[in-house]
N, C-alpha and C. Protein backbone atom coordinates (compact mmCIF):
# COMPACT_ATOMS: atom_id res chain seq x y z
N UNK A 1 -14.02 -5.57 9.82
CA UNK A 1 -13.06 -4.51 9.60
C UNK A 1 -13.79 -3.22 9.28
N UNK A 2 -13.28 -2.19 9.79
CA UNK A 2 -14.08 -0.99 9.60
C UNK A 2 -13.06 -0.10 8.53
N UNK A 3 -13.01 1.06 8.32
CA UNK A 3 -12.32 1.70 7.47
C UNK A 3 -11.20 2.43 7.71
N UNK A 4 -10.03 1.69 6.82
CA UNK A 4 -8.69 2.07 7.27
C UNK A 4 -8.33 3.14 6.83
N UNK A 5 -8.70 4.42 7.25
CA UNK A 5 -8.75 5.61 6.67
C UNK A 5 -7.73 6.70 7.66
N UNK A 6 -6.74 7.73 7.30
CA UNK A 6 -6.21 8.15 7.91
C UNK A 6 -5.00 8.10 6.77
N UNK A 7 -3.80 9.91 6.98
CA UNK A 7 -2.36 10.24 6.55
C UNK A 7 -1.97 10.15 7.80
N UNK A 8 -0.88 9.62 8.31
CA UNK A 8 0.16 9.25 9.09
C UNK A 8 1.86 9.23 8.41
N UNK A 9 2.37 9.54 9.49
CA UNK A 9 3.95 10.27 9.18
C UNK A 9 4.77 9.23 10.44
N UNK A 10 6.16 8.70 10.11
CA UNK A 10 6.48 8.02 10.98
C UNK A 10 7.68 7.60 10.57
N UNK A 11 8.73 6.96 10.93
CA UNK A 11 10.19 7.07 10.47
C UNK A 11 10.66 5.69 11.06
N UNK A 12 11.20 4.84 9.56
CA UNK A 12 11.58 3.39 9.33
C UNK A 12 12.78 3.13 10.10
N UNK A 13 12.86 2.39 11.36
CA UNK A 13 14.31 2.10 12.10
C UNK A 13 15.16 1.68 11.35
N UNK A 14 16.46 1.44 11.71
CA UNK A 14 17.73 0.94 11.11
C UNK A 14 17.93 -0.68 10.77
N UNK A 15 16.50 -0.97 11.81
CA UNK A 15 16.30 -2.73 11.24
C UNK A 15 14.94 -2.99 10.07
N UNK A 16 14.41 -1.70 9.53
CA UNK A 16 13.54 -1.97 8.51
C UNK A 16 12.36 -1.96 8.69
N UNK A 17 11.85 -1.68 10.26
CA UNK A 17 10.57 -1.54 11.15
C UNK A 17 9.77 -0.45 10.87
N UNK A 18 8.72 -0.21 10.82
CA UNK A 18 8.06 1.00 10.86
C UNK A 18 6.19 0.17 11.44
N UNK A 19 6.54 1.21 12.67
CA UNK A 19 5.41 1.40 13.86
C UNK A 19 3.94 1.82 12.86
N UNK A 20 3.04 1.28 12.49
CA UNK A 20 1.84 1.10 12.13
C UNK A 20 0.82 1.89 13.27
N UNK A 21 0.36 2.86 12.91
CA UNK A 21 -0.68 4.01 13.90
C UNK A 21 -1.94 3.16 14.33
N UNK A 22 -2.20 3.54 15.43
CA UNK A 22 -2.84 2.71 16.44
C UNK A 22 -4.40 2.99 15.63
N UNK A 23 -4.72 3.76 15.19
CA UNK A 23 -5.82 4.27 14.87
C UNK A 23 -6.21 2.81 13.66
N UNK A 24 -5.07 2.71 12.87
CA UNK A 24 -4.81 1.36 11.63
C UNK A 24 -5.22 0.27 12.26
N UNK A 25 -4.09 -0.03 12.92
CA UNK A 25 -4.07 -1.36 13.71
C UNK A 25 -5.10 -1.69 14.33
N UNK A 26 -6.18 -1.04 15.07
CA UNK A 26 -7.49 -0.98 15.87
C UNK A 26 -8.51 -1.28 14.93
N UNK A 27 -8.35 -1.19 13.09
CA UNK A 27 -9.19 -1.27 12.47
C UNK A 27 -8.76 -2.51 11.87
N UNK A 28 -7.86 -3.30 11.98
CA UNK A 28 -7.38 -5.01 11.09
C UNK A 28 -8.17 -5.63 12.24
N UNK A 29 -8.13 -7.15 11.30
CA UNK A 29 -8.81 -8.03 11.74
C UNK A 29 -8.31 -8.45 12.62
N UNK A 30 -6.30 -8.77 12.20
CA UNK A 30 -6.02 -9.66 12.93
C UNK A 30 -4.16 -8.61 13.10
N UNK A 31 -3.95 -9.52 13.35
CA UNK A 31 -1.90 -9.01 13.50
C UNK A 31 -1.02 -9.18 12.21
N UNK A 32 -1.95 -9.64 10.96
CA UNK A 32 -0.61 -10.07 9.91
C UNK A 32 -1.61 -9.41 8.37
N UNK A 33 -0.52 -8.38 7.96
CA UNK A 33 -0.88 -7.75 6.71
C UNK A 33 0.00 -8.47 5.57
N UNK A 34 0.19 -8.82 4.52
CA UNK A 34 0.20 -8.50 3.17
C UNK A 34 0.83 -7.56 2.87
N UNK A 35 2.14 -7.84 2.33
CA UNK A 35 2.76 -6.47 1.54
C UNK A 35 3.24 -6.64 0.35
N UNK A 36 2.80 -5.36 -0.68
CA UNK A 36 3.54 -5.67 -2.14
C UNK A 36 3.68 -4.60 -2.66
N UNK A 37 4.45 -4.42 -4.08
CA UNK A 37 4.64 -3.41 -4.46
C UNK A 37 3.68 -2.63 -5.15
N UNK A 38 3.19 -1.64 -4.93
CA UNK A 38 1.88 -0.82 -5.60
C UNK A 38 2.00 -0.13 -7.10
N UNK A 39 1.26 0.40 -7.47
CA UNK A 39 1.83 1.10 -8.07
C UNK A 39 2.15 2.72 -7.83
N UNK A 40 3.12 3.45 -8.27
CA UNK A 40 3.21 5.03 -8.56
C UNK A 40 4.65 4.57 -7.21
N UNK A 41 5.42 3.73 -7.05
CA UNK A 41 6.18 3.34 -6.54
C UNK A 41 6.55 3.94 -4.57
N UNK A 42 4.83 2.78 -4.43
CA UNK A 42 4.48 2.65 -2.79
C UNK A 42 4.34 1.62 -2.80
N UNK A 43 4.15 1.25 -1.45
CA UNK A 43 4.37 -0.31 -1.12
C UNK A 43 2.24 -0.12 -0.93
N UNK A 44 2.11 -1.48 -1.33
CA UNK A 44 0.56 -1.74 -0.83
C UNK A 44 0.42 -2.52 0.37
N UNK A 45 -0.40 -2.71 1.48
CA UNK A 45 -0.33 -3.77 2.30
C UNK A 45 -2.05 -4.22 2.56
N UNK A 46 -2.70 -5.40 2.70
CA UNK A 46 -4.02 -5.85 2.73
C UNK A 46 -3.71 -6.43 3.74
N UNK A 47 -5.14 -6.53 4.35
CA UNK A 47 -5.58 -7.98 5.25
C UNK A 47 -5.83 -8.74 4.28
N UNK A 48 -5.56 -10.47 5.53
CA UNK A 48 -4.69 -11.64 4.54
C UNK A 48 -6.46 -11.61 3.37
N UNK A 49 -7.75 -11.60 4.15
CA UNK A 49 -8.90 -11.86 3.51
C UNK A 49 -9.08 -10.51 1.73
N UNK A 50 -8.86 -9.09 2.61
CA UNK A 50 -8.22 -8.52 1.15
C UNK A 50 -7.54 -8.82 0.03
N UNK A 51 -6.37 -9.17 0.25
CA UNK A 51 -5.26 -9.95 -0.24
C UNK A 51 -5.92 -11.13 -1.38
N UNK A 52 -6.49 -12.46 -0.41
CA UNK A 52 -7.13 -13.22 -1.56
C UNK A 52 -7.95 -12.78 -2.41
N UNK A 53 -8.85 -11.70 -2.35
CA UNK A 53 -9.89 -11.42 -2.79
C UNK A 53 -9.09 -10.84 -4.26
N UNK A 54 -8.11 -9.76 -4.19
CA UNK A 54 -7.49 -8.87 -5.21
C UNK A 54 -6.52 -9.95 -5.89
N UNK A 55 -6.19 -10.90 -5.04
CA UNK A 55 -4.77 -11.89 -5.81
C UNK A 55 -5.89 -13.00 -7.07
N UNK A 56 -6.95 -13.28 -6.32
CA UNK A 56 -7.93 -14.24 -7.21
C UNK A 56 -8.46 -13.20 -8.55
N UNK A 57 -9.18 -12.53 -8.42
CA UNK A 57 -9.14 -11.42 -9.29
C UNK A 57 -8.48 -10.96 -10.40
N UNK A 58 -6.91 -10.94 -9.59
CA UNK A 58 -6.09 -10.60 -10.94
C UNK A 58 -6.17 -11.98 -11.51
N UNK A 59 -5.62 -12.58 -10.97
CA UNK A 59 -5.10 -14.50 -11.75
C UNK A 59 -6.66 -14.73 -12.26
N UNK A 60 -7.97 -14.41 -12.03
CA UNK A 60 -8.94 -14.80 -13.04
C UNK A 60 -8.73 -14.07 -14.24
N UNK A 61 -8.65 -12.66 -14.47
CA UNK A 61 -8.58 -11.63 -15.03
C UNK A 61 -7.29 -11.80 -16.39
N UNK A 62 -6.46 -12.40 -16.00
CA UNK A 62 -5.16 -12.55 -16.35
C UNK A 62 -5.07 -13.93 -16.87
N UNK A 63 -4.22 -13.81 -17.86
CA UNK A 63 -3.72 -15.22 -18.95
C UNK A 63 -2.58 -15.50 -18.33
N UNK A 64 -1.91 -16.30 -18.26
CA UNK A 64 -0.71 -16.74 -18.26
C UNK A 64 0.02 -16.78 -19.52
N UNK A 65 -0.26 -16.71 -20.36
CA UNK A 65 -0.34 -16.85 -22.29
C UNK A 65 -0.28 -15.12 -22.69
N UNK A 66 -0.63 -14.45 -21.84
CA UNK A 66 -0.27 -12.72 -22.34
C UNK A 66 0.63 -12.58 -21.18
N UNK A 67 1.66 -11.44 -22.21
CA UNK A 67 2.51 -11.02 -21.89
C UNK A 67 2.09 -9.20 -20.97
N UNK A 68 1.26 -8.99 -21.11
CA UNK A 68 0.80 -8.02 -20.08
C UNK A 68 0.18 -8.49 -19.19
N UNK A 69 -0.28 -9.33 -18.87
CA UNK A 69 -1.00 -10.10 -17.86
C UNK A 69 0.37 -10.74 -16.52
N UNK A 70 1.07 -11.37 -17.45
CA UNK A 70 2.45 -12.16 -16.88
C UNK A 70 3.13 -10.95 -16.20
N UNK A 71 2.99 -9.40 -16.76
CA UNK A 71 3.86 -8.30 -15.50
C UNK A 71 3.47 -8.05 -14.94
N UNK A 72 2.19 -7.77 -15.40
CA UNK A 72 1.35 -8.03 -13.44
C UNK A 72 1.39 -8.76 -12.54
N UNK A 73 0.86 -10.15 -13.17
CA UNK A 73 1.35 -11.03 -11.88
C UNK A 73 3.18 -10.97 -11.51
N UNK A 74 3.91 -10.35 -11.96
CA UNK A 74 5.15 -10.54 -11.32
C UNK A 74 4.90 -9.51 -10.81
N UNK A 75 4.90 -8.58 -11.27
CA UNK A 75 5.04 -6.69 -10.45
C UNK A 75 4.14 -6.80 -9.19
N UNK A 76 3.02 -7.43 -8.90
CA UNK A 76 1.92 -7.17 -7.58
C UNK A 76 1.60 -8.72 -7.21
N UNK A 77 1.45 -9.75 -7.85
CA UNK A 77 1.70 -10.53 -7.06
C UNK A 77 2.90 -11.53 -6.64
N UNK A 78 4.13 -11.87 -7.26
CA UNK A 78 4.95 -12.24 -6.91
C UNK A 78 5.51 -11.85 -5.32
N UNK A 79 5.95 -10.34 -6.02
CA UNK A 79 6.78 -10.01 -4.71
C UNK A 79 6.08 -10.26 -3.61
N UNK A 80 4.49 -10.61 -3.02
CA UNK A 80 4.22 -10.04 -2.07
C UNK A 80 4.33 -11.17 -0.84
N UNK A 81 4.66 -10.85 0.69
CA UNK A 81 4.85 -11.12 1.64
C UNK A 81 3.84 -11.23 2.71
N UNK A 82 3.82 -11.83 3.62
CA UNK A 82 2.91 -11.90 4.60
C UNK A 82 3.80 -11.40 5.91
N UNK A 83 3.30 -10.42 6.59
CA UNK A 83 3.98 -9.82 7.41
C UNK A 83 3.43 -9.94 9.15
N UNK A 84 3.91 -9.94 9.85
CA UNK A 84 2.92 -9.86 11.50
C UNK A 84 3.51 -8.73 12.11
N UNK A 85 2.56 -7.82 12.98
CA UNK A 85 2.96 -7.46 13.53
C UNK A 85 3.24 -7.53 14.77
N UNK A 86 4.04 -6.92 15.20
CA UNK A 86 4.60 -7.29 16.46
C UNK A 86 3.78 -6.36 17.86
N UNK A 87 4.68 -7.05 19.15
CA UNK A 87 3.62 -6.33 19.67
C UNK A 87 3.61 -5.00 20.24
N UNK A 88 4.93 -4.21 19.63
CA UNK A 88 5.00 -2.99 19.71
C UNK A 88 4.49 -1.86 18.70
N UNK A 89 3.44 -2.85 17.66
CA UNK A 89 2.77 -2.26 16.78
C UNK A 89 3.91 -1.92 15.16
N UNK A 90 4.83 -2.92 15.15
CA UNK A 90 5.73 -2.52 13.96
C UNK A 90 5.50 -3.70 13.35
N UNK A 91 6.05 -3.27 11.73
CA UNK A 91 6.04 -3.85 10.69
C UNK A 91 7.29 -4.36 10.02
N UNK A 92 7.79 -5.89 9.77
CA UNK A 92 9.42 -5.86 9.37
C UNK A 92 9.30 -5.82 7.81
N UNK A 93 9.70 -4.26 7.40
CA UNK A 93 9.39 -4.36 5.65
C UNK A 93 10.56 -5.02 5.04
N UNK A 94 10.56 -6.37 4.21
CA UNK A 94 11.40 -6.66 3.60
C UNK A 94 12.49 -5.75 2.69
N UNK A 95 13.20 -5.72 3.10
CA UNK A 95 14.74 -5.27 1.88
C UNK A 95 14.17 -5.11 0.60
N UNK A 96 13.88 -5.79 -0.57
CA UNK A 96 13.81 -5.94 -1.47
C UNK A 96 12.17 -4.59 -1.75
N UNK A 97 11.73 -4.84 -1.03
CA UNK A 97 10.21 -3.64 -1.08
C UNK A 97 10.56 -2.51 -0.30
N UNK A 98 11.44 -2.18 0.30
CA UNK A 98 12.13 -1.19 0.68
C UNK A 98 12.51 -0.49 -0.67
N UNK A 99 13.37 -1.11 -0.75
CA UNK A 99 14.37 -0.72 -2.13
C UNK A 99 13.29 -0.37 -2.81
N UNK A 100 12.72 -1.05 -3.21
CA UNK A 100 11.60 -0.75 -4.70
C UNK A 100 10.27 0.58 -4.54
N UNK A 101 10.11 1.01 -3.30
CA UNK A 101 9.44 1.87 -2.68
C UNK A 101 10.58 2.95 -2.56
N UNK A 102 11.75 3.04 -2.25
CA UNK A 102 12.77 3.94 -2.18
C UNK A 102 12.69 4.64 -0.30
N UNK A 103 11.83 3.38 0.35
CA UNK A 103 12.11 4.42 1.43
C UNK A 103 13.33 4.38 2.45
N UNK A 104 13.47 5.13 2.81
CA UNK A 104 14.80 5.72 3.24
C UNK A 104 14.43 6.07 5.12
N UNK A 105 14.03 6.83 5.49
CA UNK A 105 14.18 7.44 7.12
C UNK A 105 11.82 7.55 7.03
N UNK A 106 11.78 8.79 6.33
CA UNK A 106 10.53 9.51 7.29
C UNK A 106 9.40 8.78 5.76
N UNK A 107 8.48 8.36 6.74
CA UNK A 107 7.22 7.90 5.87
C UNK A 107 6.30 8.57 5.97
N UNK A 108 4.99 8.30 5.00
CA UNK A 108 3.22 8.62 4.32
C UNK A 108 3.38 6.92 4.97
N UNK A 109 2.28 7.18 5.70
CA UNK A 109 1.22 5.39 5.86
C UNK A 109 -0.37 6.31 5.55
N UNK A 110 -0.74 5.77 4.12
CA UNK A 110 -1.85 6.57 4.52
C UNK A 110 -3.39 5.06 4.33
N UNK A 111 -4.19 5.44 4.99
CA UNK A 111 -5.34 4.37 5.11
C UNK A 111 -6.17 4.70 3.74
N UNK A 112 -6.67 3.87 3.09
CA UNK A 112 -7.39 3.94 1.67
C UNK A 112 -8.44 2.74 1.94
N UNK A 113 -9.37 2.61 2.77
CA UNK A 113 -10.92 2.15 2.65
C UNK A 113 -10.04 0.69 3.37
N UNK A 114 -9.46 -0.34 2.06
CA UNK A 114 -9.65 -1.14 2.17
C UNK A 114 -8.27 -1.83 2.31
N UNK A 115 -7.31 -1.02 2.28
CA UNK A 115 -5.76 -1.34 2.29
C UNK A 115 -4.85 0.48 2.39
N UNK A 116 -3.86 -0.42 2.98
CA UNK A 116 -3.14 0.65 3.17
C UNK A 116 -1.69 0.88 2.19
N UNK A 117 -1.34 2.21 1.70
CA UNK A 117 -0.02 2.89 1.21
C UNK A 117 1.17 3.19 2.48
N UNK A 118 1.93 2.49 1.66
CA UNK A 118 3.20 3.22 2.29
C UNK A 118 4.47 4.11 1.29
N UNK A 119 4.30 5.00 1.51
CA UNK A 119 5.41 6.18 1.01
C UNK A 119 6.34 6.50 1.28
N UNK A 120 7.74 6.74 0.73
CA UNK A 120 9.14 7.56 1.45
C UNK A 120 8.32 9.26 1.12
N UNK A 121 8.60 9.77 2.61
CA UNK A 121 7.57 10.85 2.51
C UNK A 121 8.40 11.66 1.37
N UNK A 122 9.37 11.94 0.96
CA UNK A 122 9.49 13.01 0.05
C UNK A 122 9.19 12.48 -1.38
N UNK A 123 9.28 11.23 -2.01
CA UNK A 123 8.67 10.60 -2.59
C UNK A 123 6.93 11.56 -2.75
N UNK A 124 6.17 11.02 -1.73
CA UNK A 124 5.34 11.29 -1.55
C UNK A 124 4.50 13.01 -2.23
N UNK A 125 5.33 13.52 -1.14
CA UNK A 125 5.42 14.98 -1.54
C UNK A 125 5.52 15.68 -2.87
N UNK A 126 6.69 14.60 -3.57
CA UNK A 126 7.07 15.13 -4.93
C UNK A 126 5.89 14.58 -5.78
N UNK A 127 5.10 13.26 -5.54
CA UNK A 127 4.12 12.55 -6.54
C UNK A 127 2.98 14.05 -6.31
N UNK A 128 2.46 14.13 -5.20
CA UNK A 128 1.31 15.40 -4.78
C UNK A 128 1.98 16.32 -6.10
N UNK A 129 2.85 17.19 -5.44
CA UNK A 129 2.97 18.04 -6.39
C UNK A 129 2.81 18.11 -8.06
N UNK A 130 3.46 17.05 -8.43
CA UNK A 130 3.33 16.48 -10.09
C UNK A 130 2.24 15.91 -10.16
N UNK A 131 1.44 16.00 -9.89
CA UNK A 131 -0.40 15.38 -9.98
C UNK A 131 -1.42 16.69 -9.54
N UNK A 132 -0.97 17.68 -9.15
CA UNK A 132 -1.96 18.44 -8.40
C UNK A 132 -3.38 18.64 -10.01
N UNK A 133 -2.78 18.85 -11.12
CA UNK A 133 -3.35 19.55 -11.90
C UNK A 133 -4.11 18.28 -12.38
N UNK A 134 -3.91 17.11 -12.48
CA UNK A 134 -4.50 15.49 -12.52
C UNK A 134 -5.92 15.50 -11.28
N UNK A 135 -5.03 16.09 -10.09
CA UNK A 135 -6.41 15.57 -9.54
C UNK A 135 -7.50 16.76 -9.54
N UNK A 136 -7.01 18.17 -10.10
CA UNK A 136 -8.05 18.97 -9.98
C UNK A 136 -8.93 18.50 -11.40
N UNK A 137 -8.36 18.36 -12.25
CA UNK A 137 -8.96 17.77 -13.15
C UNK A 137 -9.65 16.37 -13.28
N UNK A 138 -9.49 15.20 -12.28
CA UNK A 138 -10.28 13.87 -11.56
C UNK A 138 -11.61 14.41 -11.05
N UNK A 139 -11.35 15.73 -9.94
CA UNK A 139 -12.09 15.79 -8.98
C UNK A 139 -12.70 16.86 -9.79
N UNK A 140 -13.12 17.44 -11.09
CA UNK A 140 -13.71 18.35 -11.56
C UNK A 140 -14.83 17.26 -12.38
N UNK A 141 -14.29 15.97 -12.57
CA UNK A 141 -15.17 14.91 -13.32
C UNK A 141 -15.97 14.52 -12.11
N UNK A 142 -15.80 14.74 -10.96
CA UNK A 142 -16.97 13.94 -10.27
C UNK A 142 -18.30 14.89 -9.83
N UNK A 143 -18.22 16.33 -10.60
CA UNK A 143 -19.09 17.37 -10.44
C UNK A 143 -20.07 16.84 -10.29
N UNK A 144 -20.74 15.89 -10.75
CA UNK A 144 -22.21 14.92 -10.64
C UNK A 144 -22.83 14.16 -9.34
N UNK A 145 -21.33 13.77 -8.35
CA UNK A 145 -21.96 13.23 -7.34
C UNK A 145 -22.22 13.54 -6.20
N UNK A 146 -23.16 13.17 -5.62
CA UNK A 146 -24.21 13.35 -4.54
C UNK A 146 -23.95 12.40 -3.93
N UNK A 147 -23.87 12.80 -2.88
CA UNK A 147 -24.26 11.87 -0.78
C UNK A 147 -25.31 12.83 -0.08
């Protein structure tokens, strides 16, 4: 897998579909992503090998015996689904992660290294705006690094 990197804009049909950018799809392993709820209220989606890697992780990381541990595993790993895509390059987002993502018509699919976001774009728009001063202040802490 190479790097799923890329903002993409694209609009969820009336059966819950949303067309995955060829540029994405050319970079998975295979035809079937992983979907769950993220946080800052986007949907997350992994390849299935991603997926185990972050699901083992948390459940090592995590008690069953704490009660902050136990909302995590419900909030990111419960809900999550195994999805295929089809071969017109779409995705069937479950109802229930719809809802909880809030998306509605026009999406953010944006690529992040190793998994991908999905956004209701005004959602989207409104998080940017209410963070701008967060990330100038993130990206003022990384004054130190070099490539």
């Amino acid at each position: 897998m190479e790097l799923l990197t890329g903002e993409f804009r694209n609009t969820l049909d009336e059966k819950g579909r949303l067309s995955l950018p060829a540029k994405l799809r050319g970079e998975l392993p295979g035809n079937v992503l992983v979907v769950t709820q993220g946080i800052d209220s986007c949907l997350w989606l992994f390849p299935p090998e991603q997926w185990r890697a972050l699901s083992a992780k948390l459940l090592e990381q995590t008690s069953l015996f704490h009660a902050r541990a136990r909302l995590i595993q419900r909030r990111i790993l419960a809900p999550s689904q195994e999805m295929e895509i089809d071969k017109a390059g779409r995705i069937a987002i479950p109802q229930a992660l719809r809802e909880f993502a809030g998306l509605s018509k026009d999406c953010v699919i944006l690529g992040i290294t190793k998994y991908i976001e999905i956004w209701d774009a005004e959602a989207y728009r409104k998080y940017l705006e209410a963070n701008e001063s967060e990330f100038l202040a993130a990206a003022e802490e990384l004054g130190g690094l070099t490539f």
